[in-house]
N, C-alpha and C. Protein backbone atom coordinates (compact mmCIF):
# COMPACT_ATOMS: atom_id res chain seq x y z
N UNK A 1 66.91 115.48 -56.41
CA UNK A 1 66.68 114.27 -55.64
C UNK A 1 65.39 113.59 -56.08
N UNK A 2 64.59 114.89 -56.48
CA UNK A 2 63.07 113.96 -57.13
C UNK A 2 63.45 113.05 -58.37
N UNK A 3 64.20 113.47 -58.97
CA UNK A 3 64.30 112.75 -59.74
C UNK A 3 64.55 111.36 -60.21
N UNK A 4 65.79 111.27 -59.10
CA UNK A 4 66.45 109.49 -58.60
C UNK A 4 65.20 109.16 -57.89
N UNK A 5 64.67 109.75 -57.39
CA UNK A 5 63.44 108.96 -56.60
C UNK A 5 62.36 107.93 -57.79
N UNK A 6 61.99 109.12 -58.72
CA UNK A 6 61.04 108.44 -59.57
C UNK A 6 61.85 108.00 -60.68
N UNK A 7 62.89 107.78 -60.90
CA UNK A 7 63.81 106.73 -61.72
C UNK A 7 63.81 105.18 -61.37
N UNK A 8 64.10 105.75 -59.93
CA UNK A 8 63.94 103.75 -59.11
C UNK A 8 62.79 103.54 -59.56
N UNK A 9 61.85 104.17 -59.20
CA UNK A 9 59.99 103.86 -59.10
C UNK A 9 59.88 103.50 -60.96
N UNK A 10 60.64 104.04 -61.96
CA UNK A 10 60.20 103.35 -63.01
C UNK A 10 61.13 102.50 -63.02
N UNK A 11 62.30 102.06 -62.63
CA UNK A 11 62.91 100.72 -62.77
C UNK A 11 62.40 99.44 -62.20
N UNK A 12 61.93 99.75 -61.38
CA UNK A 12 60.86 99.22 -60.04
C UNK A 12 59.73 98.44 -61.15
N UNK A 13 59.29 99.33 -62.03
CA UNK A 13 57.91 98.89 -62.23
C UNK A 13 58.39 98.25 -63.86
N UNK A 14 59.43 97.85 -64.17
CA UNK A 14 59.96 97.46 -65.36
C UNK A 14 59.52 96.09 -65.44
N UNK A 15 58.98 95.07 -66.62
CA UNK A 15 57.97 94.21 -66.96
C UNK A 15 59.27 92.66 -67.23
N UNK A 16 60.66 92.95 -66.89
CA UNK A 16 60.99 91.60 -67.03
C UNK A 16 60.36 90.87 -65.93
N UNK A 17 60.53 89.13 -66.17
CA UNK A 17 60.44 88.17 -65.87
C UNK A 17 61.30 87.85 -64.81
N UNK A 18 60.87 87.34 -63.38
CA UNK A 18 61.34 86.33 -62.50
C UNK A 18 62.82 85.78 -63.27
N UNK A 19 62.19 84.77 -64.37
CA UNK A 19 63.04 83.86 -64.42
C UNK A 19 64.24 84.36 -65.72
N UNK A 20 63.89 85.62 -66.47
CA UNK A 20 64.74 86.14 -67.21
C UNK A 20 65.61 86.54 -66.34
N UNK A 21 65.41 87.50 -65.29
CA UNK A 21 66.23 87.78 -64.27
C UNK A 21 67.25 86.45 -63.72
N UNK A 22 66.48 85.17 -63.59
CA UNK A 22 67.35 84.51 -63.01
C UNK A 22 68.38 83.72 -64.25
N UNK A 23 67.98 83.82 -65.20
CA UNK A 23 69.01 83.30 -66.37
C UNK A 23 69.99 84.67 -66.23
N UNK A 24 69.97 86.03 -66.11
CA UNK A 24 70.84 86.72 -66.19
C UNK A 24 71.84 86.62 -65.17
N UNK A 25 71.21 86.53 -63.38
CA UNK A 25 71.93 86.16 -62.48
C UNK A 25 73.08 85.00 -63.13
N UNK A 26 72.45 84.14 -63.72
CA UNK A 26 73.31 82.87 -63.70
C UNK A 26 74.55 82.91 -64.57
N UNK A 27 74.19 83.71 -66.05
CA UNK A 27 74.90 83.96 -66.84
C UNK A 27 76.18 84.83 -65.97
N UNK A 28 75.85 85.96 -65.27
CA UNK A 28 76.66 86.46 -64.44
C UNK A 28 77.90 86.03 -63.59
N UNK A 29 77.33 84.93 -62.92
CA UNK A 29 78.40 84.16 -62.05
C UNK A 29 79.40 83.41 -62.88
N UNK A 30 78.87 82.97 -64.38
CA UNK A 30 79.82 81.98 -64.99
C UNK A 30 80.85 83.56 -65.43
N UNK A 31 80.15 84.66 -65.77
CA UNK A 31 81.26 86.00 -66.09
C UNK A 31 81.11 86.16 -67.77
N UNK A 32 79.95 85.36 -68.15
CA UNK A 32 79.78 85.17 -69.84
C UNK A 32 78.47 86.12 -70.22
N UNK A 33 78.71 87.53 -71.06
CA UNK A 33 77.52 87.83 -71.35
C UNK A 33 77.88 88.86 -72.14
N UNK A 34 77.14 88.78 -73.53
CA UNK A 34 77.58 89.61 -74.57
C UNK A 34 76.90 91.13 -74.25
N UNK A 35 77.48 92.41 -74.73
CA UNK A 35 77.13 93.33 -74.79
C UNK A 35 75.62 93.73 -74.80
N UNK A 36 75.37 93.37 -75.82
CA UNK A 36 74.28 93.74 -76.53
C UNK A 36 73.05 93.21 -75.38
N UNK A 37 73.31 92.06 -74.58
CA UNK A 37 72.64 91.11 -73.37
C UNK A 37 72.15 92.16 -72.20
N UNK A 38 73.36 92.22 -72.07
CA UNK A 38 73.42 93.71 -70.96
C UNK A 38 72.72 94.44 -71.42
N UNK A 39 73.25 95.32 -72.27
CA UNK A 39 72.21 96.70 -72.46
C UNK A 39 70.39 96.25 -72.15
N UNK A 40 70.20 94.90 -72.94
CA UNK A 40 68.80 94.74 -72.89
C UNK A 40 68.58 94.92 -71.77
N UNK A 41 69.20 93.55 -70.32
CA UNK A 41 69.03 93.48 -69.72
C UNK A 41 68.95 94.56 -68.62
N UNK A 42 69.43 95.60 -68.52
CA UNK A 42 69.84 97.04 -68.21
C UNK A 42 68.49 97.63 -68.08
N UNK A 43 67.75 97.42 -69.18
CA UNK A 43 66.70 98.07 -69.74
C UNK A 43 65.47 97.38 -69.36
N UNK A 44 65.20 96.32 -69.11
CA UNK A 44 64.26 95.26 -68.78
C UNK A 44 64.05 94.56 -67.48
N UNK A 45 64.81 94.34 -67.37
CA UNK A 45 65.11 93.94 -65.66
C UNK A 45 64.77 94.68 -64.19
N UNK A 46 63.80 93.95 -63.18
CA UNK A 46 63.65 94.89 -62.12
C UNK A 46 64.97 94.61 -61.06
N UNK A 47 65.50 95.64 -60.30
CA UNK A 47 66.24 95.31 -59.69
C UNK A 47 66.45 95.18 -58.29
N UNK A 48 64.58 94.95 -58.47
CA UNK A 48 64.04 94.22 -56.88
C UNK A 48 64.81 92.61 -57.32
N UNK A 49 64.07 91.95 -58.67
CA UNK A 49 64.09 90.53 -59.10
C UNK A 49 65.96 90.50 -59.16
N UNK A 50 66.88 91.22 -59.30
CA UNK A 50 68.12 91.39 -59.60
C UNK A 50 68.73 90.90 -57.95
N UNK A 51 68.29 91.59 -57.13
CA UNK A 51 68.60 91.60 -56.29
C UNK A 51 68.37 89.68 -55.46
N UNK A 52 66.92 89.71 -55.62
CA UNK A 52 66.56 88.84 -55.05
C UNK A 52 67.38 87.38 -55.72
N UNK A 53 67.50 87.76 -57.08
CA UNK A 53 67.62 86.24 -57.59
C UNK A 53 69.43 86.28 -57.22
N UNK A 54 70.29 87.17 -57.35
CA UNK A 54 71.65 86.89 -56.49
C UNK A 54 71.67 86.40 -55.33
N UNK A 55 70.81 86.78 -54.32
CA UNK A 55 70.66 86.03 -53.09
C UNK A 55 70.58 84.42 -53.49
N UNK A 56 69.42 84.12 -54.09
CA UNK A 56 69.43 82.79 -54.43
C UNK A 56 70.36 82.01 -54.70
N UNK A 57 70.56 82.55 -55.91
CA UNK A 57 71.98 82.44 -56.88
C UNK A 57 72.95 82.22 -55.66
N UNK A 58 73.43 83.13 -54.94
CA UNK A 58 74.94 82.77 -53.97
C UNK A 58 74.06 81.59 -52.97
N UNK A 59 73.28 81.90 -52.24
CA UNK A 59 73.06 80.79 -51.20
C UNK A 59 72.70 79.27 -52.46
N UNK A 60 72.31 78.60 -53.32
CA UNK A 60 72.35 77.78 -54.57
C UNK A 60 73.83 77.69 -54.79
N UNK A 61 74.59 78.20 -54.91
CA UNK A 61 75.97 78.36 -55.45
C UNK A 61 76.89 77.65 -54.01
N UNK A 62 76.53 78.04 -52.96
CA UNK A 62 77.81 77.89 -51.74
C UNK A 62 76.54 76.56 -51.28
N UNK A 63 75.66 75.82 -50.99
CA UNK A 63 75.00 74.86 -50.88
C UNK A 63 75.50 73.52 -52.19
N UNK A 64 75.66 73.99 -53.19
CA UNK A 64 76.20 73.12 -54.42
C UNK A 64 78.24 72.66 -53.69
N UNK A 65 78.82 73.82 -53.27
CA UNK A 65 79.89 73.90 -53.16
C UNK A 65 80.01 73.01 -51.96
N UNK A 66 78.98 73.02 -50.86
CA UNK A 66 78.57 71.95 -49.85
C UNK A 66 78.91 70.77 -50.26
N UNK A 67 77.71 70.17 -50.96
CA UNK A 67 77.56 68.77 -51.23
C UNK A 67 78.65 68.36 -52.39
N UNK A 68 79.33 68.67 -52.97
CA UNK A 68 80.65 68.89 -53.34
C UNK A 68 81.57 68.41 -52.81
N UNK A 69 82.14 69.15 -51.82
CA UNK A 69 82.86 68.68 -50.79
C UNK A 69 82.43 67.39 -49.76
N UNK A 70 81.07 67.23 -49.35
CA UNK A 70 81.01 66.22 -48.94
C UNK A 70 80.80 64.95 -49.44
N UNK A 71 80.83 65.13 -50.35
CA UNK A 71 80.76 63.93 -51.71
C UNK A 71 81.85 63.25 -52.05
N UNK A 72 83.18 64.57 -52.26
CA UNK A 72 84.70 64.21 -52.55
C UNK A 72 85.12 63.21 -50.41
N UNK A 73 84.77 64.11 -50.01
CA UNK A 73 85.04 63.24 -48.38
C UNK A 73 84.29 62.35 -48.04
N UNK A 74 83.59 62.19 -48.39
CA UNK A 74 82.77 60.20 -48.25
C UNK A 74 83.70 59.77 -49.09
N UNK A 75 83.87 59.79 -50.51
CA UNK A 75 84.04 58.80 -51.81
C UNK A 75 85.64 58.59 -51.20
N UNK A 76 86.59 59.23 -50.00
CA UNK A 76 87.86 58.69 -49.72
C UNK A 76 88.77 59.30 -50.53
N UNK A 77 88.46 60.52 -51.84
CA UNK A 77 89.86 60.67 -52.55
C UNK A 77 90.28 61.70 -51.99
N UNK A 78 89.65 62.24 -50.62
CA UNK A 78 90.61 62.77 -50.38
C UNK A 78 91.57 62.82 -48.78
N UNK A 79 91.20 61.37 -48.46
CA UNK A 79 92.14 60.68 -47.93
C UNK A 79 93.42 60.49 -47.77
């Protein structure tokens, strides 16, 4: 059990970027990402910032899907 403990604690303390994280989130949702992406990302990525930037990512994603819809229902086409 010690072990998974101090595994998180070095994934935890892993040196990617905020916003690398959030280009990976994004790449994610479209479902496009080469192998080789992953593994890095696997390897680099905290998955505090993983976590956090999906939150974003879905609440950004269903807010877009919002104004979307209310855009198509003003403009009348779908009347």
């Amino acid at each position: 059990m010690s072990d998974r403990g101090s595994s998180l604690k070095d994934a935890v303390r892993r040196k990617g970027s905020f916003l690398q994280t959030m280009g990976a989130v994004a790449w994610s949702f479209f479902g496009v990402r080469k192998s080789g992406a992953f593994e890095k990302d696997v390897s680099q990525l905290n998955p505090v910032h993983l976590v956090i930037a999906g939150v974003i990512g879905a609440v950004l994603f269903i807010i877009a899907l919002l104004v979307l819809v209310n855009w198509v229902l003003a403009s009348g086409v779908a009347a």
